[in-house]
Protein backbone atom coordinates (compact mmCIF):
# COMPACT_ATOMS: atom_id res chain seq x y z
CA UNK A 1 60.81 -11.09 36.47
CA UNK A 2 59.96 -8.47 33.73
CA UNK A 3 58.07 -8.97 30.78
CA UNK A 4 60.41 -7.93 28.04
CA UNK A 5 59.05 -7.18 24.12
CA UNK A 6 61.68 -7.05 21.69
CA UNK A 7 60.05 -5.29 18.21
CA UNK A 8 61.61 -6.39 14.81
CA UNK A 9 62.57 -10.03 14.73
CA UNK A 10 66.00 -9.22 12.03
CA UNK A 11 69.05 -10.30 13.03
CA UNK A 12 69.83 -7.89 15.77
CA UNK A 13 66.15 -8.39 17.24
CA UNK A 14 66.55 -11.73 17.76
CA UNK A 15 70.27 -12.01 19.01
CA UNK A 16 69.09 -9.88 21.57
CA UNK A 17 66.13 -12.36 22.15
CA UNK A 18 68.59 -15.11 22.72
CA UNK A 19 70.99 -12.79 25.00
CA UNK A 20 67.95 -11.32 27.46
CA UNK A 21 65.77 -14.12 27.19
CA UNK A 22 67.38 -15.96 30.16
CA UNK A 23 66.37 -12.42 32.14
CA UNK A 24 63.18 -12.42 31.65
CA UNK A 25 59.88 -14.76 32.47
CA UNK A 26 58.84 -14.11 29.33
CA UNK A 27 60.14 -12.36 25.54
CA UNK A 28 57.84 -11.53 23.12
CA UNK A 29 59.37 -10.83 19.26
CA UNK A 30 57.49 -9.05 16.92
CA UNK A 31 58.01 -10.06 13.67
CA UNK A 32 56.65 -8.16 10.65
CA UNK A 33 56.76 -11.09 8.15
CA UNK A 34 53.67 -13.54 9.31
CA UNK A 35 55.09 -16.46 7.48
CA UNK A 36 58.52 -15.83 9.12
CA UNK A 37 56.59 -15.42 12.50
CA UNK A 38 54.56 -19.05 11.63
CA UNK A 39 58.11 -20.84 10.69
CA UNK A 40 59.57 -19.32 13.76
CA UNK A 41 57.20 -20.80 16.24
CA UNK A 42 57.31 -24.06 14.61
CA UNK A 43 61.01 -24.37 14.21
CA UNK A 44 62.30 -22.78 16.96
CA UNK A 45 64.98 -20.74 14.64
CA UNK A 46 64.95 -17.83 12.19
CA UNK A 47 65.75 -19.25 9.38
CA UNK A 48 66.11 -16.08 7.35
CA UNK A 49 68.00 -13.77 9.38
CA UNK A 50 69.85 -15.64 12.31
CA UNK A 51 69.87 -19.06 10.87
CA UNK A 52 71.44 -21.68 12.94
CA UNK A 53 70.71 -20.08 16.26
CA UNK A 54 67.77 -21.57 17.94
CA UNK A 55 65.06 -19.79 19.73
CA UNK A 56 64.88 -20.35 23.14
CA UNK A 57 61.26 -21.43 24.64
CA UNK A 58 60.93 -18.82 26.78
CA UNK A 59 60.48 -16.31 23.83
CA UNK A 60 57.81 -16.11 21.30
CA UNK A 61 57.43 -14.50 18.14
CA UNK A 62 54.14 -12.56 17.78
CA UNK A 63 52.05 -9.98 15.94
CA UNK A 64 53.08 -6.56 17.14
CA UNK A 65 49.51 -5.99 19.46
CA UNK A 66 50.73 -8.60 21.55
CA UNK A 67 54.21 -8.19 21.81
CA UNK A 68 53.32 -4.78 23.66
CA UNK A 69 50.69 -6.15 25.51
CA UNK A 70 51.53 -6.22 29.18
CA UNK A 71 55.28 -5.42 28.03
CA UNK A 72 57.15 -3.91 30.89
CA UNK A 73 60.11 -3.12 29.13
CA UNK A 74 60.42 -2.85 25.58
CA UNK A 75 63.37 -2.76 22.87
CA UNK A 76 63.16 -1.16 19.63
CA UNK A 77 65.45 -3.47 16.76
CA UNK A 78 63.56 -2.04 14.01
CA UNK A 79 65.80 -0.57 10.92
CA UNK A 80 65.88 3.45 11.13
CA UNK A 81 64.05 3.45 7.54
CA UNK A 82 61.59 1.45 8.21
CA UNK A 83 61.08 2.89 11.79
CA UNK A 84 58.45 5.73 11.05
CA UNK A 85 56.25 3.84 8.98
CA UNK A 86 55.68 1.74 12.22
């Protein structure tokens, strides 16, 4: 299997953690907000913009370095105004 790295960890970023995650070996979120990212690992949910919907342990949220490390494939869910200051 690929390794798939999903950057933005909104609401779109991480539904389509939850849809491709059974795909893949391995997902890798970015998430901008390090708290967010902290609570998310812990919890197994994002609490702030999918709430209810649990992460799935094959998917991790990360800083965005190593969500692109080793990625094979990788999906852009970052909001268009925010996208070119990434």
């Amino acid at each position: 299997m690929k390794r798939l790295s999903i950057l933005g960890a909104g609401g779109w970023g991480s539904a389509l953690a939850i849809v491709l995650a059974p795909r893949f070996s391995h997902v890798r979120l970015w998430v901008y907000e390090p708290d967010l990212a902290e609570r998310m690992a812990r919890t197994r949910e994002n609490d702030v913009f999918l709430p209810a919907a649990p992460c799935l342990p094959t998917w991790s949220p990360s800083r965005i370095w190593f969500a692109l490390d080793g990625a094979e494939i990788v999906v852009t869910a970052v909001p268009s105004q925010f996208v070119r200051a990434i």
